[in-house]
Protein backbone atom coordinates (compact mmCIF):
# COMPACT_ATOMS: atom_id res chain seq x y z
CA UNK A 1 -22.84 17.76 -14.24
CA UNK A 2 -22.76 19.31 -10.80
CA UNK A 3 -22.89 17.41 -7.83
CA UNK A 4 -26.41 17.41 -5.74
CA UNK A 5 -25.23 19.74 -2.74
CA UNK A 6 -28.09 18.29 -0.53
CA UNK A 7 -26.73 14.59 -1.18
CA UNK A 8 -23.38 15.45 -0.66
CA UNK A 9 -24.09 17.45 2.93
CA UNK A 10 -26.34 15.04 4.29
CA UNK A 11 -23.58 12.44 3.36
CA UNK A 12 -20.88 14.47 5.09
CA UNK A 13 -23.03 14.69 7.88
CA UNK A 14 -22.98 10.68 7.75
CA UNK A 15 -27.29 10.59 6.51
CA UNK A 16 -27.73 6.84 6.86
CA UNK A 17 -30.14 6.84 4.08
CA UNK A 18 -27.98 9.44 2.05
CA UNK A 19 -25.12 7.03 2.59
CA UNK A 20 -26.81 3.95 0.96
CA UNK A 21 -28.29 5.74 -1.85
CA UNK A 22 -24.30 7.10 -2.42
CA UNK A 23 -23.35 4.00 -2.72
CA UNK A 24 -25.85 2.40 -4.82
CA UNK A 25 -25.30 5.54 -7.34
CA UNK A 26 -21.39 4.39 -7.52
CA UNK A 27 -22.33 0.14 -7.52
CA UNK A 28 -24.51 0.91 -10.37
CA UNK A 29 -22.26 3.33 -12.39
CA UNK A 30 -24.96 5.90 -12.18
CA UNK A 31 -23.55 9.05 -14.63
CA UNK A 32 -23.48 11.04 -10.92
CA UNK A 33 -21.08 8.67 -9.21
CA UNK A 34 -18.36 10.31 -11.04
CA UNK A 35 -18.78 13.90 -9.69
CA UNK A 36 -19.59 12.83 -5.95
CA UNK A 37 -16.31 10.39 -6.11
CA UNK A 38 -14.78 14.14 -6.84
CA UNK A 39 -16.74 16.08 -4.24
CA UNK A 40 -16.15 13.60 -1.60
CA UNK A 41 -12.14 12.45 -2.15
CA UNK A 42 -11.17 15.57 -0.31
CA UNK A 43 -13.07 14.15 3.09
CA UNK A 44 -11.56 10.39 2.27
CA UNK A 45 -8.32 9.40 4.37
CA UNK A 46 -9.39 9.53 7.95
CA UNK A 47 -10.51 5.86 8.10
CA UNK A 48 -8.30 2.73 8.74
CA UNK A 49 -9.34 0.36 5.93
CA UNK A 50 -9.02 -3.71 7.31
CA UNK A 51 -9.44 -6.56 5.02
CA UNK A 52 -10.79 -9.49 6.43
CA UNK A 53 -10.55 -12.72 3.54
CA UNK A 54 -9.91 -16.62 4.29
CA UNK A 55 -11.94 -19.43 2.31
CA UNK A 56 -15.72 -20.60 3.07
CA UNK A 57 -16.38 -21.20 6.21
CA UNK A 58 -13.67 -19.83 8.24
CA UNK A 59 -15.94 -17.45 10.30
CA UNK A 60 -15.18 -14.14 8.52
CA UNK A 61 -18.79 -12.83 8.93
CA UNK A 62 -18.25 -13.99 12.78
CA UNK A 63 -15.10 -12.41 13.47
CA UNK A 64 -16.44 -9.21 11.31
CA UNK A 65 -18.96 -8.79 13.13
CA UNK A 66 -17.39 -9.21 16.89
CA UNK A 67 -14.91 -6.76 15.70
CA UNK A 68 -17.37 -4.18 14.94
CA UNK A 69 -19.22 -5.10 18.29
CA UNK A 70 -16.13 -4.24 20.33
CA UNK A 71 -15.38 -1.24 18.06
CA UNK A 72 -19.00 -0.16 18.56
CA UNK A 73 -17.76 0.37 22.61
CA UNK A 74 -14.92 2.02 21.87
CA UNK A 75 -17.39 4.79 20.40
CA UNK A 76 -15.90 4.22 16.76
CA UNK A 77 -18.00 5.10 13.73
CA UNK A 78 -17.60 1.57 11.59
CA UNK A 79 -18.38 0.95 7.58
CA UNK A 80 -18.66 -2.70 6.93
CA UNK A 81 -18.54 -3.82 2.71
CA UNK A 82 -19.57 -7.54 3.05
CA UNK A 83 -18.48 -8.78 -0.75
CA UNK A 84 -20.89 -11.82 -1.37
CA UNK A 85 -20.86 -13.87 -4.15
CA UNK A 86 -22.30 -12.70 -7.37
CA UNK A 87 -25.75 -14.68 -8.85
CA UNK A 88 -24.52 -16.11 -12.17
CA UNK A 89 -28.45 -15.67 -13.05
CA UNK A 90 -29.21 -12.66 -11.73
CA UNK A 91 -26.16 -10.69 -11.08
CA UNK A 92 -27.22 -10.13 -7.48
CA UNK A 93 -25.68 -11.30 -4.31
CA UNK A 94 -27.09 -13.65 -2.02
CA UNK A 95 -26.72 -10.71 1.31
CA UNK A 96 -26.02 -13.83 3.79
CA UNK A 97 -23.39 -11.69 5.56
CA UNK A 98 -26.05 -9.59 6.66
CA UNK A 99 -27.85 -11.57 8.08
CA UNK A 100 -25.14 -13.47 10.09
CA UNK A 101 -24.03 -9.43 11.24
CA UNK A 102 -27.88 -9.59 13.57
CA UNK A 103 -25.25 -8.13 16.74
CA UNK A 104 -24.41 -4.42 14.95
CA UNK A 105 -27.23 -4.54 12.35
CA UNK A 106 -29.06 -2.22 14.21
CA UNK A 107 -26.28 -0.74 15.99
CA UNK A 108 -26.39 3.71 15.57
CA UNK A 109 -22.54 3.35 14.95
CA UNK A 110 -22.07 0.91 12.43
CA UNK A 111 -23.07 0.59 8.06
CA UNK A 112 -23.58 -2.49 6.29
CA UNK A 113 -23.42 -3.16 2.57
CA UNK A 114 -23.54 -6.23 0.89
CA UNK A 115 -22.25 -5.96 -2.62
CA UNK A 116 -21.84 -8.15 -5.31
CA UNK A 117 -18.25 -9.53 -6.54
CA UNK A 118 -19.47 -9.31 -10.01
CA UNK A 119 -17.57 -11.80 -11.23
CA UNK A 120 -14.17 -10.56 -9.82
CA UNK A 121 -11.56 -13.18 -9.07
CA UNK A 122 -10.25 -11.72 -6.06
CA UNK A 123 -13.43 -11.51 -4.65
CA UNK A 124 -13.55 -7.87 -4.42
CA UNK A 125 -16.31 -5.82 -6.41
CA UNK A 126 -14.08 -3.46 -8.51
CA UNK A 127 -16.70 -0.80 -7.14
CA UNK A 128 -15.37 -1.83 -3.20
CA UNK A 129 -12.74 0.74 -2.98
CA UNK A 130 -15.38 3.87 -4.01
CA UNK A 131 -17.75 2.47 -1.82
CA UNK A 132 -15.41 2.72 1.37
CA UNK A 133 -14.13 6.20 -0.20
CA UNK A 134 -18.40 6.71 0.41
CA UNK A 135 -17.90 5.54 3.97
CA UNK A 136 -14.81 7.48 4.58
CA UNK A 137 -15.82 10.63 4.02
CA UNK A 138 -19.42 9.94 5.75
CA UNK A 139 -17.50 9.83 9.15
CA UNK A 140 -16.48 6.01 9.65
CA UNK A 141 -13.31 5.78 11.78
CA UNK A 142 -12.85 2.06 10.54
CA UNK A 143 -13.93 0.12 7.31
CA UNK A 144 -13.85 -3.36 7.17
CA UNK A 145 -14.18 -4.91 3.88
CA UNK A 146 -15.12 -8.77 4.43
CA UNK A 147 -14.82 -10.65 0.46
CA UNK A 148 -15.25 -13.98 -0.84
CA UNK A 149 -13.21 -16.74 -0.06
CA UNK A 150 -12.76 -18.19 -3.01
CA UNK A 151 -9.27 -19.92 -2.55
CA UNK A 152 -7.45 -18.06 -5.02
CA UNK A 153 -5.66 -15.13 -5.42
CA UNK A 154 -6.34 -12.62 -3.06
CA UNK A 155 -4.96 -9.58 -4.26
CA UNK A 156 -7.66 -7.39 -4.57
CA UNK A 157 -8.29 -7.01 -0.66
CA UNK A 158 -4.58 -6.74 0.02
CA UNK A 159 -4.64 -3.38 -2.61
CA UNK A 160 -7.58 -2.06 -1.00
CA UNK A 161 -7.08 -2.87 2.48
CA UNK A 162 -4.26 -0.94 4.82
CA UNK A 163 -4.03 -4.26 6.97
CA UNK A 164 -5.18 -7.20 5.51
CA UNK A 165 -6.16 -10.49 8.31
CA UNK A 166 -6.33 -13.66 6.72
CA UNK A 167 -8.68 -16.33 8.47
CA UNK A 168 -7.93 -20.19 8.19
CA UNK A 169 -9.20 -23.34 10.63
CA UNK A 170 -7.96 -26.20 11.90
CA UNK A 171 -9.21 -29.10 10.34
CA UNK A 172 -9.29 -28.42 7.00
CA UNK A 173 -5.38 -28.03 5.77
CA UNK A 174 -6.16 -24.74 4.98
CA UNK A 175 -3.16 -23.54 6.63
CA UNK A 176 -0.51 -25.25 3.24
CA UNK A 177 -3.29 -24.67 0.71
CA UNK A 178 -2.97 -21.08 1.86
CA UNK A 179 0.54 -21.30 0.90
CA UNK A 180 -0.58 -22.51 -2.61
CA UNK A 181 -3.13 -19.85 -3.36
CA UNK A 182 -1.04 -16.60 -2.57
CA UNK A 183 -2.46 -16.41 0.39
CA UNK A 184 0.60 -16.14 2.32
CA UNK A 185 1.90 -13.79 0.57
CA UNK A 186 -0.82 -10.90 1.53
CA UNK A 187 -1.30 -11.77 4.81
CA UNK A 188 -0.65 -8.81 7.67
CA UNK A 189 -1.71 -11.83 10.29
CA UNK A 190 -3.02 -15.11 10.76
CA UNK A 191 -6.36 -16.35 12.36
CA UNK A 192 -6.90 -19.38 13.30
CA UNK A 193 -10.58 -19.64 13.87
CA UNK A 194 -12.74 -22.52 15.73
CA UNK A 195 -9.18 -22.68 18.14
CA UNK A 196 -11.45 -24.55 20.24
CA UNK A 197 -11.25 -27.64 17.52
CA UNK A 198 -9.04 -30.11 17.48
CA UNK A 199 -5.67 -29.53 15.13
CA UNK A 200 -5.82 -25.79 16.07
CA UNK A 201 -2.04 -26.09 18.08
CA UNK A 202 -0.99 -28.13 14.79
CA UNK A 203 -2.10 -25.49 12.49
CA UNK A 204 -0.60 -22.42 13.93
CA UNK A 205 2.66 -24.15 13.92
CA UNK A 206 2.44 -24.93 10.39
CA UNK A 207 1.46 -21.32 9.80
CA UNK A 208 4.58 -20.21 11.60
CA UNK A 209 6.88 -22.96 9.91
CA UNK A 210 5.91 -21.66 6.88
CA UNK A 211 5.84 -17.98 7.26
CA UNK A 212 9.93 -18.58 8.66
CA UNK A 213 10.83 -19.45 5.23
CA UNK A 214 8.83 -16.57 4.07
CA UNK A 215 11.17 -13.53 3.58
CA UNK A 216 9.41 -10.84 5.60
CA UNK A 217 9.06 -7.28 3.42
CA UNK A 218 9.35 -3.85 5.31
CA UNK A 219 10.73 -5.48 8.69
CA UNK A 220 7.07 -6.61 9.14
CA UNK A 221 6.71 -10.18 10.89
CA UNK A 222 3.33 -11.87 10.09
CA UNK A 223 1.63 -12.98 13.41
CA UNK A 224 -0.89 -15.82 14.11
CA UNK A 225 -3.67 -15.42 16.71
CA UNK A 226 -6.26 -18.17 17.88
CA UNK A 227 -10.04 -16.93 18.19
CA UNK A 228 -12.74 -18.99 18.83
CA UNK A 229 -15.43 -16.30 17.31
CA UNK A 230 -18.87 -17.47 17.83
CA UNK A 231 -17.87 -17.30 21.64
CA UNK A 232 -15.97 -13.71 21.26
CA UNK A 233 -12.98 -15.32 22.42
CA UNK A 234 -9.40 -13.81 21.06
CA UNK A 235 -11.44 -10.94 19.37
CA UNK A 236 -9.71 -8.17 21.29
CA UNK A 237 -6.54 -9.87 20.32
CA UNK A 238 -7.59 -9.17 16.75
CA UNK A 239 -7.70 -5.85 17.52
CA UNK A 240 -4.69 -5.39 19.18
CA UNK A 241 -2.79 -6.27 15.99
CA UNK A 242 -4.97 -4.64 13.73
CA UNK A 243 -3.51 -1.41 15.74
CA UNK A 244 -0.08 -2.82 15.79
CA UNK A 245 0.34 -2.98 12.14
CA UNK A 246 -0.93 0.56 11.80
CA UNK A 247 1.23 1.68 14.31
CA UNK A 248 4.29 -0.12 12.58
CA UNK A 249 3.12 1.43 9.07
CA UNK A 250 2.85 4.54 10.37
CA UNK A 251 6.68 4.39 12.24
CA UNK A 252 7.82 3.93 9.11
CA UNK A 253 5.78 6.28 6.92
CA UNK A 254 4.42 2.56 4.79
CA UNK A 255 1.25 3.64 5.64
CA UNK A 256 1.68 6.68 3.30
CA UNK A 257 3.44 4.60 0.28
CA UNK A 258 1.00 1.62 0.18
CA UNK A 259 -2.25 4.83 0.19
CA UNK A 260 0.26 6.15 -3.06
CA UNK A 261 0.10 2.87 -4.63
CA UNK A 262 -3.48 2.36 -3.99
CA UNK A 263 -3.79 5.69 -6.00
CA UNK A 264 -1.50 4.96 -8.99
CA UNK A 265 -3.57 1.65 -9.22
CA UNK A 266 -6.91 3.59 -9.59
CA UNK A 267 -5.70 5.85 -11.87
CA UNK A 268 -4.68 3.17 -14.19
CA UNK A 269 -7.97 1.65 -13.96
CA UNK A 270 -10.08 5.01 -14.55
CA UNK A 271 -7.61 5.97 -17.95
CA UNK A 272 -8.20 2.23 -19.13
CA UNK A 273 -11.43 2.64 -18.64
CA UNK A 274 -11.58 5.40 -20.24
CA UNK A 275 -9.58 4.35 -23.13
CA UNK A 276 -11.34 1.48 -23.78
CA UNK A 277 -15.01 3.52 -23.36
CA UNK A 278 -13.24 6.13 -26.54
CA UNK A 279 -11.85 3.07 -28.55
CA UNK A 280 -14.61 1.22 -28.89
CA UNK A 281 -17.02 3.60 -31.27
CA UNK A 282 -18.81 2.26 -34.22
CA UNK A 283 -16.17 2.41 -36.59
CA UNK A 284 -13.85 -0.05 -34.74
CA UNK A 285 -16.65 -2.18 -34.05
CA UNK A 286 -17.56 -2.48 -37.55
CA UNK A 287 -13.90 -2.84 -38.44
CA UNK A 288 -13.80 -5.85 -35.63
CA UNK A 289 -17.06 -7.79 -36.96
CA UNK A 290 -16.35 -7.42 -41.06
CA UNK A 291 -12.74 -8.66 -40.13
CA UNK A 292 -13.42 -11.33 -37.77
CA UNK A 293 -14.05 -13.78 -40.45
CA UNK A 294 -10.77 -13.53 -41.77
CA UNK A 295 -9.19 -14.53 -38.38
CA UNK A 296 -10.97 -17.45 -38.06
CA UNK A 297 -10.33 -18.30 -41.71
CA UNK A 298 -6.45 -18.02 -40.72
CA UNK A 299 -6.11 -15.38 -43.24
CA UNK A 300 -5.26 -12.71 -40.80
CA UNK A 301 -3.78 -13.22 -37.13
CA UNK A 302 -5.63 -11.57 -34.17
CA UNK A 303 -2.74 -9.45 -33.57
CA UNK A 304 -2.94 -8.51 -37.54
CA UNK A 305 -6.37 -7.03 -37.01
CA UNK A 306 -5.23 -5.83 -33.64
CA UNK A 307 -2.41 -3.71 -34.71
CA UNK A 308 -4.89 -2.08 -37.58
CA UNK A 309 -7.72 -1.18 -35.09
CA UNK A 310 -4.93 0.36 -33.01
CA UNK A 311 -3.49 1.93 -36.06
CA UNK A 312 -6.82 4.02 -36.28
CA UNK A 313 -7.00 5.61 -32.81
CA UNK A 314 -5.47 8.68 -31.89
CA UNK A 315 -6.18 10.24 -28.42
């Protein structure tokens, strides 16, 4: 089906209201999303793509937003894709980013999107990455994707994301449970948020103890920063190393590889999608329900009846 020419200009052109509704025709798997993905990867690349994650209550809408204030004067063009958490009732998300985000919401220069995780465990929507592809080739200079701290595995941001911040505070021990959930392991840099609290000293150093034991990939050494966001304080600082990892991934043409791998990851995930869409026709779903029975029954195995609905598809 051919892409809508007047959708796809006024999106080039960076159409506010053209950008939403390109967006909401990718989050909803609209049967256009596919051919505007197409039409607009050509005009993707130009924007630096920053992952900001950390658990509940760290201050990632905070330090989001500030960064997108101070952005905002540097005349940069910014996408922000605020990844709330997805209604188990409704499937909707509970948009509380945007209204924390009240100092750009209105700003000329900047996008916001809440979308919903959907159920994804690394708190990224598996529809994130389109939608900054959507704000990449609309003009942004800089996307910051904002997801769910859920304390787990964070590996979805760190795939999407050229540099990926990780925000912890003081007081809660976050700093060794990041350790434990993998978040050390994706970090670009460390910020320690609400440095104004007490335990803030404490915590950094038990970032940096940790993160000495850590072998460091690429020649890339993991920084921590103190910010006390609700007052703007350390925001620039933020900023600075934002632009010093890019620099240092540039130098050293990572910037380049970890875009390939990005790549090689999506194409994986649109052929298994794929796969799985032509598998699953009415014969195999017949053959899956009559045989079911026996499975339970222990007179087949799962990978019995696996093998023999495999044994009847040929691409």
């Amino acid at each position: 089906m051919p892409v809508d020419k007047e959708l796809l200009t006024k999106l080039l052109k960076g159409d506010r209201v053209t950008i939403a509704r390109a967006i909401s025709l990718v989050e909803n798997e609209h049967h256009d999303a596919f051919d505007l993905l197409k039409h607009i990867y050509p005009h993707t690349g130009k924007a630096y793509r920053v992952g900001i994650t950390g658990p509940p209550g760290a201050g990632k809408s905070t330090i989001t937003n500030k960064l997108a204030k101070l952005y905002c004067g540097e005349n940069k063009r910014i996408g922000i894709i605020a990844v709330d958490p997805t209604s188990p009732f409704t499937g909707g998300a509970l948009l509380g980013d945007r209204i924390r985000m009240t100092d750009v919401e209105l700003d000329a220069g900047v996008f916001i999107r809440s979308m919903a995780s959907r159920g994804s465990l690394g708190g990224l929507s598996t529809k994130t990455r389109e939608a900054a592809d959507v704000l990449d080739a609309s003009g942004c200079d800089v996307i910051l994707m904002e997801t769910v701290g859920v304390g787990q595995s964070e590996l979805d941001i760190a795939r999407a994301a050229d540099t990926t911040v990780v925000v912890l505070v003081p007081e809660s021990g976050d700093s060794i449970q990041a350790m434990k959930a993998g978040l050390m392991e994706i970090a670009d840099f460390f910020v320690v948020n609400k440095a104004d609290r007490a335990g803030a000293e404490q915590a950094v150093m038990s970032i940096k103890m940790v993160l000495n034991f850590k072998p460091h990939e690429n020649g890339w050494n993991p920084d921590v920063i103190q910010t006390v966001a609700n007052d703007g304080k350390g925001i620039d600082l933020v900023a600075q190393m934002i632009e010093s990892h890019k620099r240092f991934l540039q130098e050293h043409n990572l910037l380049v590889k970890k875009r390939e791998e990005r790549i090689i990851e999506r194409i994986r995930e649109l052929i298994g999608k794929q796969l799985q869409i032509e598998f699953w026709n009415e014969e195999r779903e017949r053959i899956l329900k009559a045989s079911v029975g026996d499975v339970v029954a222990l007179k087949k195995t799962p990978y019995d009846l696996a093998e023999n609905l495999l044994d009847k598809f040929h691409i």
